[in-house]
PDB file of N, CA and C in Angstrom:
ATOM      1  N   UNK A   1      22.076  -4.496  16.387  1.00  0.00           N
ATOM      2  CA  UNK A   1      22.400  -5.851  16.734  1.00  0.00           C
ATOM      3  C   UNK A   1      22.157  -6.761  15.538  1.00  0.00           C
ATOM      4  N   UNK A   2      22.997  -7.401  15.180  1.00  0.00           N
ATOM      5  CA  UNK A   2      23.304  -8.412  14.141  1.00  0.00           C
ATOM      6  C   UNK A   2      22.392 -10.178  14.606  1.00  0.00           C
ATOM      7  N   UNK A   3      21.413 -10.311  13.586  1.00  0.00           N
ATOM      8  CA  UNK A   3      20.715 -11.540  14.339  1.00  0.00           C
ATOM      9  C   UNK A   3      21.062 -12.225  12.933  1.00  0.00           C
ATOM     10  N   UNK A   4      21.211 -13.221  13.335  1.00  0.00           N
ATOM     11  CA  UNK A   4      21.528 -14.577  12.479  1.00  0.00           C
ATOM     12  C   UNK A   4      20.421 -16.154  12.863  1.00  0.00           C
ATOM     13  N   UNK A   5      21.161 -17.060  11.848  1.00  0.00           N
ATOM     14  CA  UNK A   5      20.208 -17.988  12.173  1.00  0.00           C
ATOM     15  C   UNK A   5      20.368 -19.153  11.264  1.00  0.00           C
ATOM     16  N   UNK A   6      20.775 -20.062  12.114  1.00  0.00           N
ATOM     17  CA  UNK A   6      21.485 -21.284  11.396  1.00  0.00           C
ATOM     18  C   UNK A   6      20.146 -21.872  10.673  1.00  0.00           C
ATOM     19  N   UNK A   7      20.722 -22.242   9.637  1.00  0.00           N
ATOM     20  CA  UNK A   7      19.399 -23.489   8.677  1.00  0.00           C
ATOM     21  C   UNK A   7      20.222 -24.674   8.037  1.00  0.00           C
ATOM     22  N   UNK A   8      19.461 -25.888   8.541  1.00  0.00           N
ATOM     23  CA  UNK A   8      20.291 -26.802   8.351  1.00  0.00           C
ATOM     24  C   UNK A   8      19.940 -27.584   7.483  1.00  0.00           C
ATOM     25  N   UNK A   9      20.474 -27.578   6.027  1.00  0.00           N
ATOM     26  CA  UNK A   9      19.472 -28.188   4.550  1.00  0.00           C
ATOM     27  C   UNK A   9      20.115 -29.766   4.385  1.00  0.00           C
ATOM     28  N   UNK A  10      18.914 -30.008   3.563  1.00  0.00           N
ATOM     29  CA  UNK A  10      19.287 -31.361   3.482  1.00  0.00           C
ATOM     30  C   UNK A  10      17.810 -31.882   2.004  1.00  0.00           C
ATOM     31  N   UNK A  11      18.758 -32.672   1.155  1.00  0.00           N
ATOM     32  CA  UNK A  11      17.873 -32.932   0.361  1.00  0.00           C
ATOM     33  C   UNK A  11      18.045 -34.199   0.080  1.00  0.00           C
ATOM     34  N   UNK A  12      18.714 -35.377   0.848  1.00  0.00           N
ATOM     35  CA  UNK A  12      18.615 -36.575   1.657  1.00  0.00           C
ATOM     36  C   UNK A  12      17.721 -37.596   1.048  1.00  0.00           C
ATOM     37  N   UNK A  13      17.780 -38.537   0.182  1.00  0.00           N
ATOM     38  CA  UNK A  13      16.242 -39.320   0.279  1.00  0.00           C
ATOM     39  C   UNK A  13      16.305 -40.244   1.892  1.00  0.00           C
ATOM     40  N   UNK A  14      15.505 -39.845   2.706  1.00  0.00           N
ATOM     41  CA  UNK A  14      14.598 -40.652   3.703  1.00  0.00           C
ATOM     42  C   UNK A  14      14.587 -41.901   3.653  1.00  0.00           C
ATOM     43  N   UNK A  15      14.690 -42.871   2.590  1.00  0.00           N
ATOM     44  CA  UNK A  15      14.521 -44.214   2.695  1.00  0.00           C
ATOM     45  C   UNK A  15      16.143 -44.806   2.575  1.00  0.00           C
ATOM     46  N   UNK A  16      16.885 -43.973   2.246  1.00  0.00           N
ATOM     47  CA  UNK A  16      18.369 -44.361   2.417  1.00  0.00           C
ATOM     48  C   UNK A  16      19.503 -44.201   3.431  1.00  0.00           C
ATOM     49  N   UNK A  17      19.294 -42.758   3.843  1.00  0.00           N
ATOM     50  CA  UNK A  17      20.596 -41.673   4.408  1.00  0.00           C
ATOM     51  C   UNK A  17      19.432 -41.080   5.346  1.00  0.00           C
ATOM     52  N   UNK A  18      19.636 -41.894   6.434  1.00  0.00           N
ATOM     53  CA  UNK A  18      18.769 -41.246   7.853  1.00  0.00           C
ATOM     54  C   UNK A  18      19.313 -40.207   8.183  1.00  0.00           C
ATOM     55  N   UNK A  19      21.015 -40.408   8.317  1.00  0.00           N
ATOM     56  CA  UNK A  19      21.959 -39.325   9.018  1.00  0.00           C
ATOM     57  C   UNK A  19      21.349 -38.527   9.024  1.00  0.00           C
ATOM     58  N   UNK A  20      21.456 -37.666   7.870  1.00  0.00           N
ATOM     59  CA  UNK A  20      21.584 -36.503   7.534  1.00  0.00           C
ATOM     60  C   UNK A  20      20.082 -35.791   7.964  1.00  0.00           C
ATOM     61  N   UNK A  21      19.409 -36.557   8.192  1.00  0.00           N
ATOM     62  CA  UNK A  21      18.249 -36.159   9.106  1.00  0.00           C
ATOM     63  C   UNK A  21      18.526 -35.699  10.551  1.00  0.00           C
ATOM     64  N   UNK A  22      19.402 -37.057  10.671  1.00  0.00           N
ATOM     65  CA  UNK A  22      19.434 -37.002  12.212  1.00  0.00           C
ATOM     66  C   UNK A  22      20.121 -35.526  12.622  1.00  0.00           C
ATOM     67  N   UNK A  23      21.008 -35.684  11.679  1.00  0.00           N
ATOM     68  CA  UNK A  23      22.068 -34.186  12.254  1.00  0.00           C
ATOM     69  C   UNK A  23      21.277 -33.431  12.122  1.00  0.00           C
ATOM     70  N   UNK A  24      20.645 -33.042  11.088  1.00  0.00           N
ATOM     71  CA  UNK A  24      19.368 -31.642  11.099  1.00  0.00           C
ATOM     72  C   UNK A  24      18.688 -31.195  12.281  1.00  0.00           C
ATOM     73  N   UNK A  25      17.861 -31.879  12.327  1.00  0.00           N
ATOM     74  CA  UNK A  25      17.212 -32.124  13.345  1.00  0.00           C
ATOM     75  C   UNK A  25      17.977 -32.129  14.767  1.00  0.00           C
ATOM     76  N   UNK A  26      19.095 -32.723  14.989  1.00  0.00           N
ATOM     77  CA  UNK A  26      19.294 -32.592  16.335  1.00  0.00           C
ATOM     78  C   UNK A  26      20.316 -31.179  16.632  1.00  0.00           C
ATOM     79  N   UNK A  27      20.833 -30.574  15.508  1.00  0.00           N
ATOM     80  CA  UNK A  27      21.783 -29.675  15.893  1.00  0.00           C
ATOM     81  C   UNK A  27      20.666 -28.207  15.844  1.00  0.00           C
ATOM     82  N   UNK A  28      19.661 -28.399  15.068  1.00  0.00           N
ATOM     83  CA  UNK A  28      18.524 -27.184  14.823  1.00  0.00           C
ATOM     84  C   UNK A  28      17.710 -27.339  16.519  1.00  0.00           C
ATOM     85  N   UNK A  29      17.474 -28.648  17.519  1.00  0.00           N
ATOM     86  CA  UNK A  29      17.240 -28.709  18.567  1.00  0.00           C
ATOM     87  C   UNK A  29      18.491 -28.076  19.408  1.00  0.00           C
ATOM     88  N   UNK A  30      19.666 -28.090  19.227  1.00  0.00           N
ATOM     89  CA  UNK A  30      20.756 -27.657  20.720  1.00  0.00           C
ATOM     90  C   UNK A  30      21.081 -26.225  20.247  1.00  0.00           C
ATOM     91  N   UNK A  31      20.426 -25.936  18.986  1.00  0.00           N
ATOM     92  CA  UNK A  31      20.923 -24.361  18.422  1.00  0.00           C
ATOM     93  C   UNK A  31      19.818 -23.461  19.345  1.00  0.00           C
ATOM     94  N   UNK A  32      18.042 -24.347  18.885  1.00  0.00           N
ATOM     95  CA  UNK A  32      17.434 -23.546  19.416  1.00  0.00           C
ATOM     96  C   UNK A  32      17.545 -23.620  20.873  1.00  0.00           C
ATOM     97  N   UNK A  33      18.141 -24.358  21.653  1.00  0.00           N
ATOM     98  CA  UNK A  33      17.883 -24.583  23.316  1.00  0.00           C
ATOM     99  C   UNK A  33      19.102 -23.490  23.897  1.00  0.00           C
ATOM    100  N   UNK A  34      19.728 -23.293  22.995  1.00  0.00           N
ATOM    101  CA  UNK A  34      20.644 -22.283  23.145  1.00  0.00           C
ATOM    102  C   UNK A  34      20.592 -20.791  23.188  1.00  0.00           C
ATOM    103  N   UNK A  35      18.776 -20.387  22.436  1.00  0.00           N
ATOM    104  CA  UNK A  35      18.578 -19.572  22.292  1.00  0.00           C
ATOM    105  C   UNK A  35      18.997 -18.790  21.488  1.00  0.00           C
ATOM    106  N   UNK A  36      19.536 -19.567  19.767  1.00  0.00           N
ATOM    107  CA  UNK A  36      19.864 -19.288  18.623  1.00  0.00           C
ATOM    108  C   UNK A  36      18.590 -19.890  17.696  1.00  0.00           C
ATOM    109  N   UNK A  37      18.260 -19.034  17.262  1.00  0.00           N
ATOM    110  CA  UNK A  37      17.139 -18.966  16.031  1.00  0.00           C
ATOM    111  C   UNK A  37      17.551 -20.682  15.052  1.00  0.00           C
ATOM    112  N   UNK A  38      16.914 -21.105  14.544  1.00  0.00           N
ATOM    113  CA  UNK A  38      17.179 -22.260  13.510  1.00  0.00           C
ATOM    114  C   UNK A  38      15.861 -22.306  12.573  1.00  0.00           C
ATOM    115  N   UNK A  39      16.420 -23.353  11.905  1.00  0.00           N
ATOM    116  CA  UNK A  39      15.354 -24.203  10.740  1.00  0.00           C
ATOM    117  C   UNK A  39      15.966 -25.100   9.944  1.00  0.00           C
ATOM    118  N   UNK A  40      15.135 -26.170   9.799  1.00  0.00           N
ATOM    119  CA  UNK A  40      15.593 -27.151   9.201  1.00  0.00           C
ATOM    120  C   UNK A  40      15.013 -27.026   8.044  1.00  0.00           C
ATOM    121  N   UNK A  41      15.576 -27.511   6.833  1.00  0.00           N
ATOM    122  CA  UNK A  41      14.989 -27.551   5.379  1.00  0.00           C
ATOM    123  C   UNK A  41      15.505 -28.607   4.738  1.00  0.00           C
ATOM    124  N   UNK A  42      14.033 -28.782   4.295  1.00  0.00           N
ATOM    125  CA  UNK A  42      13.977 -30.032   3.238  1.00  0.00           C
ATOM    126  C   UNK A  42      13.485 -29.695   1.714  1.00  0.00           C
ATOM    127  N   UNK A  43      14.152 -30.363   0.871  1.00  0.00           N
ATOM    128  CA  UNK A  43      14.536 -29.907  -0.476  1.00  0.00           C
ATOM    129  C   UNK A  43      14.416 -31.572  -1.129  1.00  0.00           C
ATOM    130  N   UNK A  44      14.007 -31.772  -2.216  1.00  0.00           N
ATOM    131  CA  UNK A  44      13.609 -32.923  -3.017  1.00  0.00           C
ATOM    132  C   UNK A  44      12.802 -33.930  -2.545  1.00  0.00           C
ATOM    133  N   UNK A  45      14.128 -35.129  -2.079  1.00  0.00           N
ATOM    134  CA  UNK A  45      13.371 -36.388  -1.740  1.00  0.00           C
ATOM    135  C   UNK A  45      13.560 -36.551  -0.057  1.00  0.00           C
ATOM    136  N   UNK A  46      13.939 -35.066   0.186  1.00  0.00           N
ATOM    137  CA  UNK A  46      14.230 -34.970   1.826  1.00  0.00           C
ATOM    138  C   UNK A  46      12.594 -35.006   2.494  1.00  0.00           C
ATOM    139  N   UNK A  47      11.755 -33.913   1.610  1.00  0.00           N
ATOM    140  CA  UNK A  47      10.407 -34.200   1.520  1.00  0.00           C
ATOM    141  C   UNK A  47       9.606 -35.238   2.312  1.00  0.00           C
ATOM    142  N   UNK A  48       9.934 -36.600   1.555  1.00  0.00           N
ATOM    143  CA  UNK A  48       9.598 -37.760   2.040  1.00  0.00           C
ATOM    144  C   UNK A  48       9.622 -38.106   3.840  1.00  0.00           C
ATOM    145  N   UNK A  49      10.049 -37.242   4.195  1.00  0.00           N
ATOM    146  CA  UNK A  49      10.560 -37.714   5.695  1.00  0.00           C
ATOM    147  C   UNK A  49       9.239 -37.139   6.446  1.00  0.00           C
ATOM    148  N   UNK A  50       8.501 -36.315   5.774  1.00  0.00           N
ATOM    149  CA  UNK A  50       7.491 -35.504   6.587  1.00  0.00           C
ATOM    150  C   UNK A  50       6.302 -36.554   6.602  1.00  0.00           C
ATOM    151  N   UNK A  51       6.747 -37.955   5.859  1.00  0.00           N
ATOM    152  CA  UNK A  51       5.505 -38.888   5.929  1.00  0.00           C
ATOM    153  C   UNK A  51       7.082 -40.055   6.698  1.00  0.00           C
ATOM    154  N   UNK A  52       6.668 -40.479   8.379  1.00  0.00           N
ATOM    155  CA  UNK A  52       7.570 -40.825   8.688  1.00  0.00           C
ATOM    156  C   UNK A  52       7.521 -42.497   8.516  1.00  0.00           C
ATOM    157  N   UNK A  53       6.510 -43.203   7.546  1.00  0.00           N
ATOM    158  CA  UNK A  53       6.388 -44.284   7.116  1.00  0.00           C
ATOM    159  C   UNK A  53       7.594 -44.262   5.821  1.00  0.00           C
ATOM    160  N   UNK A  54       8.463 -43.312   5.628  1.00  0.00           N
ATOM    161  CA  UNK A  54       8.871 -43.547   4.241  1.00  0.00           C
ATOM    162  C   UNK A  54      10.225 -43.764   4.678  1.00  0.00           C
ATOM    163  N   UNK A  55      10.595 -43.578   6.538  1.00  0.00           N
ATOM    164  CA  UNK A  55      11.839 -44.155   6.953  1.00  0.00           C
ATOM    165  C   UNK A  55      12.037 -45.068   6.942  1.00  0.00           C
ATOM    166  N   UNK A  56      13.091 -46.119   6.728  1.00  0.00           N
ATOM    167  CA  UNK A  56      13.580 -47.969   6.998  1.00  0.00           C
ATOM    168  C   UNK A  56      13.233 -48.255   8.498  1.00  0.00           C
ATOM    169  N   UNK A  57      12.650 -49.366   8.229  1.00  0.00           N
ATOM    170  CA  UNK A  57      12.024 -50.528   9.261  1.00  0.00           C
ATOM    171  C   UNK A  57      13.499 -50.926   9.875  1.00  0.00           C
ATOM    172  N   UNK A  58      14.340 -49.936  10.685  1.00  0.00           N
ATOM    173  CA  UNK A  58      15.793 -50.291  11.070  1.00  0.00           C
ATOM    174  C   UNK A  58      16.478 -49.127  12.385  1.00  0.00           C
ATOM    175  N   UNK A  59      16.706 -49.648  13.265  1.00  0.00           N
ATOM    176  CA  UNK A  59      17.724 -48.710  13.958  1.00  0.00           C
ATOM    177  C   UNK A  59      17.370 -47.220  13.570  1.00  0.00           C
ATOM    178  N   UNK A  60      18.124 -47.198  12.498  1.00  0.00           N
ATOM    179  CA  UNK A  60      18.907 -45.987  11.971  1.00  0.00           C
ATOM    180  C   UNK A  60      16.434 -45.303  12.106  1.00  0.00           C
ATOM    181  N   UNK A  61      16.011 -46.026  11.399  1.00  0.00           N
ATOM    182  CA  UNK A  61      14.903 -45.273  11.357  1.00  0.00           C
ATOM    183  C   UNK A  61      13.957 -44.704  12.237  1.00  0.00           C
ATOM    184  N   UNK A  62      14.485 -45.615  13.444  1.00  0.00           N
ATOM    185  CA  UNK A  62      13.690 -45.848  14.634  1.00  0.00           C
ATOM    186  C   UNK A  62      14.513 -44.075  15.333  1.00  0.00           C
ATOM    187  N   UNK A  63      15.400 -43.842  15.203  1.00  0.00           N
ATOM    188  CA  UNK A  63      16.324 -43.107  15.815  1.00  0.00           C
ATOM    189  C   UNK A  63      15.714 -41.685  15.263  1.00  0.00           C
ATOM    190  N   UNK A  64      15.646 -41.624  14.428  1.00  0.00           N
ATOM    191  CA  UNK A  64      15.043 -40.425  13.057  1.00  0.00           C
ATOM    192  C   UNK A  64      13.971 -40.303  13.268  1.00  0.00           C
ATOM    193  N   UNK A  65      12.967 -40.886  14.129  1.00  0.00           N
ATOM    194  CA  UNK A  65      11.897 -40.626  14.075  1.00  0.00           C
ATOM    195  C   UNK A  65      11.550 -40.468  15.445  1.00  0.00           C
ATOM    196  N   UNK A  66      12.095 -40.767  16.262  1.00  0.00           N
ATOM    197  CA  UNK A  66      12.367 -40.367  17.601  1.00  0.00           C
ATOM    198  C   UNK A  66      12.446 -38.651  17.559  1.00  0.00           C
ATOM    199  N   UNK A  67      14.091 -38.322  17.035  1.00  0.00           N
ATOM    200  CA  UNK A  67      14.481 -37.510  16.810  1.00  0.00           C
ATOM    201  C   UNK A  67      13.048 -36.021  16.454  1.00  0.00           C
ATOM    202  N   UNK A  68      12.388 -36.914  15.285  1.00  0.00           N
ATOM    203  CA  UNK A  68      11.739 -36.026  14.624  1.00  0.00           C
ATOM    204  C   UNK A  68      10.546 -35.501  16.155  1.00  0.00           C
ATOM    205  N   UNK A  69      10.114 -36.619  16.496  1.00  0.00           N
ATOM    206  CA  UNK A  69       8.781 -36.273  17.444  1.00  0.00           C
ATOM    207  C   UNK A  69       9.890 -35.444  18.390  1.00  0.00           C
ATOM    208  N   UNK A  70      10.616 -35.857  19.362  1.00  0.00           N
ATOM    209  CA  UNK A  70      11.738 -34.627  20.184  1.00  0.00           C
ATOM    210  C   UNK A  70      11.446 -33.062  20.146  1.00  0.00           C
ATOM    211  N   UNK A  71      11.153 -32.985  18.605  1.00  0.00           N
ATOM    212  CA  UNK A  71      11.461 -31.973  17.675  1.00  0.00           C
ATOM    213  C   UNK A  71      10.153 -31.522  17.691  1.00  0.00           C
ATOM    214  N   UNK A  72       8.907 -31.845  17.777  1.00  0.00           N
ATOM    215  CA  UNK A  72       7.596 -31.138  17.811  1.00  0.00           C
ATOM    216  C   UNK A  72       7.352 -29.706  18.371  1.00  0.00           C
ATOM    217  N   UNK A  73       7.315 -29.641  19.570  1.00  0.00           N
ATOM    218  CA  UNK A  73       7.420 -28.121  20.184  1.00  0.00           C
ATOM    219  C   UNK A  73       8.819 -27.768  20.427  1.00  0.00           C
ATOM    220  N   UNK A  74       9.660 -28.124  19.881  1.00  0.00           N
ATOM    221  CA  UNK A  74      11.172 -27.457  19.579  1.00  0.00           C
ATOM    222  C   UNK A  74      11.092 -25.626  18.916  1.00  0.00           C
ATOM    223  N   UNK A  75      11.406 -25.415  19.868  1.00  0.00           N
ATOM    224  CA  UNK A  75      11.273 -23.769  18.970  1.00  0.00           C
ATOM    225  C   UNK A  75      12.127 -23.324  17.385  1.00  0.00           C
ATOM    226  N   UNK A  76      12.080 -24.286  16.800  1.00  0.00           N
ATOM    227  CA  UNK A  76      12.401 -23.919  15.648  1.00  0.00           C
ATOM    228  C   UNK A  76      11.766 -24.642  13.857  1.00  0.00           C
ATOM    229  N   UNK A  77      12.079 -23.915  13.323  1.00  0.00           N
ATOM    230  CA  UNK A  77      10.771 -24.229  11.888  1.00  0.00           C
ATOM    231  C   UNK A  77      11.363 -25.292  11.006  1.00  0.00           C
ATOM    232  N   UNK A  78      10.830 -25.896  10.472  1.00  0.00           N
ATOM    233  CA  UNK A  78      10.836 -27.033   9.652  1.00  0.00           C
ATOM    234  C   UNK A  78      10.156 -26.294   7.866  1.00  0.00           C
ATOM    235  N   UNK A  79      10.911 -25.884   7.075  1.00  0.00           N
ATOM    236  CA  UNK A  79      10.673 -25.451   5.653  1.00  0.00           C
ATOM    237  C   UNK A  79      10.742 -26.836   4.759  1.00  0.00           C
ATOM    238  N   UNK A  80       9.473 -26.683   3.332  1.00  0.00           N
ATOM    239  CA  UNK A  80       9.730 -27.582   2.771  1.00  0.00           C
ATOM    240  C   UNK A  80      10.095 -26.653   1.317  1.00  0.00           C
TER     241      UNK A  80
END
């Protein structure tokens, strides 16, 4: 049996380009609820997001950080 396993990278700076958080994070949540293996990875200034003071005081940040807590006992790994 062939096992696979989506990883969803992103090297994003955090204080600019929430998106690309957001998508991480929420497609590595409906992969794992699906009972498909995941992980999200962060690479440079994507980094920054693991201190969630380094998101914008805005919508977009408020959403991303939501997202992120969602994501706590989410069965899938977060690589830096």
């Amino acid at each position: 049996m062939t096992q696979r396993k989506l990883i969803f990278f992103t090297s994003a700076d955090p204080h600019t380009d929430t998106g690309a958080f957001f998508r991480a994070y929420h497609f590595a949540n409906v992969a794992s609820k699906q009972g498909i293996e995941a992980e999200v990875r962060l690479a440079g200034s994507a980094v920054d997001v693991t201190n969630l003071d380094a998101l914008p005081n805005n919508e977009a940040g408020d959403e991303i950080r939501t997202k992120i807590r969602e994501s706590i006992d989410a069965p899938f790994d977060v690589s830096l």
